[in-house]
C-alpha atoms as a PDB file:
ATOM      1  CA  UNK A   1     108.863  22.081-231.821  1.00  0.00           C
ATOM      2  CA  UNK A   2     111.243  24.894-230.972  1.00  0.00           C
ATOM      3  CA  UNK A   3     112.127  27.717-228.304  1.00  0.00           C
ATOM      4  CA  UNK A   4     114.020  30.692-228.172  1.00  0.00           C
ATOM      5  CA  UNK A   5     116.206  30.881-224.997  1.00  0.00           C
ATOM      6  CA  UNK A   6     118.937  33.187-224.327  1.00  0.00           C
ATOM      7  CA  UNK A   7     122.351  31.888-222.933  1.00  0.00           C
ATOM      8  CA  UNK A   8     122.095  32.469-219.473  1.00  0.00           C
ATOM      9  CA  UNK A   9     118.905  30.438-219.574  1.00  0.00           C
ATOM     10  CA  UNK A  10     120.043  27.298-221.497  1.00  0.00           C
ATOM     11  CA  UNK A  11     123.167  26.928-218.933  1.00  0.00           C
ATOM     12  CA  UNK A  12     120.399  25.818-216.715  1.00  0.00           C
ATOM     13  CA  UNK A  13     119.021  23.664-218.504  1.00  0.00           C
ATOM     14  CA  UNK A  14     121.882  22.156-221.420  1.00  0.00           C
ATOM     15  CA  UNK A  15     121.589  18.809-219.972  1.00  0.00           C
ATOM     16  CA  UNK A  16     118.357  18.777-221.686  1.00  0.00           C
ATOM     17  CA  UNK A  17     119.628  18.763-225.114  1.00  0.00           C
ATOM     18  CA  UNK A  18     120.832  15.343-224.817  1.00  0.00           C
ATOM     19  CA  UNK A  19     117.352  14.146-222.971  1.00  0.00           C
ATOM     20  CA  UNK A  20     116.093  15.682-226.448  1.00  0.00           C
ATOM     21  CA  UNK A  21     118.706  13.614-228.670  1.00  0.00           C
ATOM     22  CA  UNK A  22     118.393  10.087-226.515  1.00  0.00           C
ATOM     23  CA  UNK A  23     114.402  10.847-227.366  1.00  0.00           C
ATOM     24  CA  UNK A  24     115.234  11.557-231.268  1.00  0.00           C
ATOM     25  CA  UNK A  25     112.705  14.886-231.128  1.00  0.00           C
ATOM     26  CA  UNK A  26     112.727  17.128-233.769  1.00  0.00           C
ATOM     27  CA  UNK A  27     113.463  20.324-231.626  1.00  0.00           C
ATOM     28  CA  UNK A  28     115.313  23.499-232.981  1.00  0.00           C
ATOM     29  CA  UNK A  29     116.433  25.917-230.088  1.00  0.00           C
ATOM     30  CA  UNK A  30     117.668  29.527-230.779  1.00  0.00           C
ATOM     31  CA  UNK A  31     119.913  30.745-228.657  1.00  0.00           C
ATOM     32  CA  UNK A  32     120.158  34.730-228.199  1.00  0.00           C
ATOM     33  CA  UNK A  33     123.127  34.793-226.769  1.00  0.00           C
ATOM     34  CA  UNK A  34     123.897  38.285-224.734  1.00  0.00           C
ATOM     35  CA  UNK A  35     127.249  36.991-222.403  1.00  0.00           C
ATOM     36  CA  UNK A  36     125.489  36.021-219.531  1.00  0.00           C
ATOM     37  CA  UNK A  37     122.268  37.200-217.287  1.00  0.00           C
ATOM     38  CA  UNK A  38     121.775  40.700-218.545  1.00  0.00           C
ATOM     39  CA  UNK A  39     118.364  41.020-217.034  1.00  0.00           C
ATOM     40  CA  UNK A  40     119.701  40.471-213.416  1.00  0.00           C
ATOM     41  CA  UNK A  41     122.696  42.788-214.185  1.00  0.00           C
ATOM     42  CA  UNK A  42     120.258  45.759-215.403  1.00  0.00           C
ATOM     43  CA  UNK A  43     118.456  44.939-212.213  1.00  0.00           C
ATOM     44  CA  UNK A  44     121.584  44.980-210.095  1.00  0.00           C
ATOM     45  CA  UNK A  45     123.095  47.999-211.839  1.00  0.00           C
ATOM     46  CA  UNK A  46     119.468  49.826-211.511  1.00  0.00           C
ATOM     47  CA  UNK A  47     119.976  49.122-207.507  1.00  0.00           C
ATOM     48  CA  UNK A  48     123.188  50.490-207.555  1.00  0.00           C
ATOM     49  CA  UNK A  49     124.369  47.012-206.529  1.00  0.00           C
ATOM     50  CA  UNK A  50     127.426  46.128-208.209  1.00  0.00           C
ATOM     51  CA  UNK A  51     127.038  43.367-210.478  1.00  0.00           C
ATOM     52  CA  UNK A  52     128.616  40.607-209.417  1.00  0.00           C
ATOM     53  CA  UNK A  53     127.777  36.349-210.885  1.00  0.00           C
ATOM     54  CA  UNK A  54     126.298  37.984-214.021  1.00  0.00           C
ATOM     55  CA  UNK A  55     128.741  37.795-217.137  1.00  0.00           C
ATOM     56  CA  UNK A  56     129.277  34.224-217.502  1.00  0.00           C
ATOM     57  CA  UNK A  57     131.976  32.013-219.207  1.00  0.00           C
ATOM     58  CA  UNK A  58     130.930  30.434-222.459  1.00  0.00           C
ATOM     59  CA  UNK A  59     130.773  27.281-223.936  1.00  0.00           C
ATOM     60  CA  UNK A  60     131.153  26.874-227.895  1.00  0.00           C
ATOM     61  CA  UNK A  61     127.310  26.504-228.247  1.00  0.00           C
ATOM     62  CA  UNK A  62     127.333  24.587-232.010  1.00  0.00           C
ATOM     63  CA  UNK A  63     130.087  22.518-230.836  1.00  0.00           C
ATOM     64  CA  UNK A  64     127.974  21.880-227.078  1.00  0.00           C
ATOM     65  CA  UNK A  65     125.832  20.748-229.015  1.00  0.00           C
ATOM     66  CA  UNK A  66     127.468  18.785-231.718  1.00  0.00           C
ATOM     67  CA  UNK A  67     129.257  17.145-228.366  1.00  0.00           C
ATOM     68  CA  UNK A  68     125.571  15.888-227.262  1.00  0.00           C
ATOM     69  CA  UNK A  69     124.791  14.955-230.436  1.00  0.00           C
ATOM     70  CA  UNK A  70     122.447  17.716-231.481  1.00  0.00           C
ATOM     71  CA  UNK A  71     123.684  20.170-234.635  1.00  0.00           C
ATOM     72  CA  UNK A  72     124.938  23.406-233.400  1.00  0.00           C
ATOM     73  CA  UNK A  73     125.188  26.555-235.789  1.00  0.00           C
ATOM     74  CA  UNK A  74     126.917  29.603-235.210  1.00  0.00           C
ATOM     75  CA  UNK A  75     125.482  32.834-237.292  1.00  0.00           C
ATOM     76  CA  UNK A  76     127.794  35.826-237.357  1.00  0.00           C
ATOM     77  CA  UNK A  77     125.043  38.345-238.934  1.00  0.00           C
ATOM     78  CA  UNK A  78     121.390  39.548-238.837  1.00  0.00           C
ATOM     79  CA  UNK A  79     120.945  38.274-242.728  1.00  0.00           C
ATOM     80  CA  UNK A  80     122.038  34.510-241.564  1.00  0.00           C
ATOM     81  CA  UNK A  81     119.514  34.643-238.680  1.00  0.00           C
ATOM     82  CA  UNK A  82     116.198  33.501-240.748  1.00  0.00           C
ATOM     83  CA  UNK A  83     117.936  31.011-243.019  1.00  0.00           C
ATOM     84  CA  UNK A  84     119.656  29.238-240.297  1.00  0.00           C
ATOM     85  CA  UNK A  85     116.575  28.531-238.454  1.00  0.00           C
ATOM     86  CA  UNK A  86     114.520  27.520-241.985  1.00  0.00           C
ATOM     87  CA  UNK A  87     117.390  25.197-242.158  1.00  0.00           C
ATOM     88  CA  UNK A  88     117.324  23.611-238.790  1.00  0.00           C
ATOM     89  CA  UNK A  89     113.665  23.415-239.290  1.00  0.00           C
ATOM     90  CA  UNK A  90     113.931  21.681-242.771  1.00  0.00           C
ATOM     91  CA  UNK A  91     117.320  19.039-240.587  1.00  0.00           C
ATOM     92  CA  UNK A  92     114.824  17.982-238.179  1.00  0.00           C
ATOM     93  CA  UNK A  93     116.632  16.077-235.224  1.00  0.00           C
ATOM     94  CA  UNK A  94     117.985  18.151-232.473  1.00  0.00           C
ATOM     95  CA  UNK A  95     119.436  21.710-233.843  1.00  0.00           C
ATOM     96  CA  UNK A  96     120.866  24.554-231.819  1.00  0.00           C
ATOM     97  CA  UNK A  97     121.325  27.997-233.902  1.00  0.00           C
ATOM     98  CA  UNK A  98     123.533  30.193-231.560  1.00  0.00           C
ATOM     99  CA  UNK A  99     122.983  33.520-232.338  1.00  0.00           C
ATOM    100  CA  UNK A 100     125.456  35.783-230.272  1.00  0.00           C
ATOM    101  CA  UNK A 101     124.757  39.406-230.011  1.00  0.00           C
ATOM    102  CA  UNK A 102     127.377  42.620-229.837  1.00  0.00           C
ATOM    103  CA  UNK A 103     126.111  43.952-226.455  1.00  0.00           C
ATOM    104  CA  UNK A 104     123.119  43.448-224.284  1.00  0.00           C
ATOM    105  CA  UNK A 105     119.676  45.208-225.007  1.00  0.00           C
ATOM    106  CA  UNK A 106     118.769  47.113-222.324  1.00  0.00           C
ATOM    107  CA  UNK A 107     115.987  46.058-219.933  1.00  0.00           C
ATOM    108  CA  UNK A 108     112.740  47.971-219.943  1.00  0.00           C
ATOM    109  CA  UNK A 109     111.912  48.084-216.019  1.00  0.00           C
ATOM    110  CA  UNK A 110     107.983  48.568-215.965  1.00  0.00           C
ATOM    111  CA  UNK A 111     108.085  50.436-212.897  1.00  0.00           C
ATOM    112  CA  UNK A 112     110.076  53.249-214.558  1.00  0.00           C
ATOM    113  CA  UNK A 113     109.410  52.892-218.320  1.00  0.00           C
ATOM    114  CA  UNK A 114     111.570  55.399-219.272  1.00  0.00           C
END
């Protein structure tokens, strides 16, 4: 089982990852981390609101989830991307592969695909 999540998401949720542990499930959860809700900022920044509850504090995710007892990787580049998921695959357990990226992708509003 796996899912890919991106960091704003998984602060919802983190509490999860030790519901996942205490059930010993074999889940692997990427996270694309982009520094906080960059969908709602695009959004804000499109309505020429000022963003404001959008770039959020981070946790160390490998060690979050060492802490729950889960495994937590860190990947620095694009080339570590597909062997650290083969590997949390191949672990089994709980394993979080944090994948942190430079900046945030920009949104694609469908209203104005531009």
């Amino acid at each position: 089982m796996a899912t890919v999540i991106g960091d704003g998401a998984l602060m919802f949720c983190v509490n999860e990852l030790v519901t996942a542990v205490e059930q010993r499930l074999d889940l692997v959860v990427v996270c694309v981390d982009n520094g906080g809700y960059a969908e709602i900022k695009q959004n804000e920044t499109d309505r020429g609101i000022s963003p404001i509850g959008v770039d959020l504090v981070q946790p160390d995710w490998a060690a979050l989830a060492d802490a729950f007892g889960a495994t937590g990787r860190r990947v620095t580049g694009a080339d570590e991307v597909a062997p650290a998921i083969a590997d949390a695959f191949a672990a089994g357990g709980v394993q979080l592969v944090h994948i942190p990226q430079g900046a945030p992708a920009p949104v694609l509003d469908e209203r104005n695909p531009s």
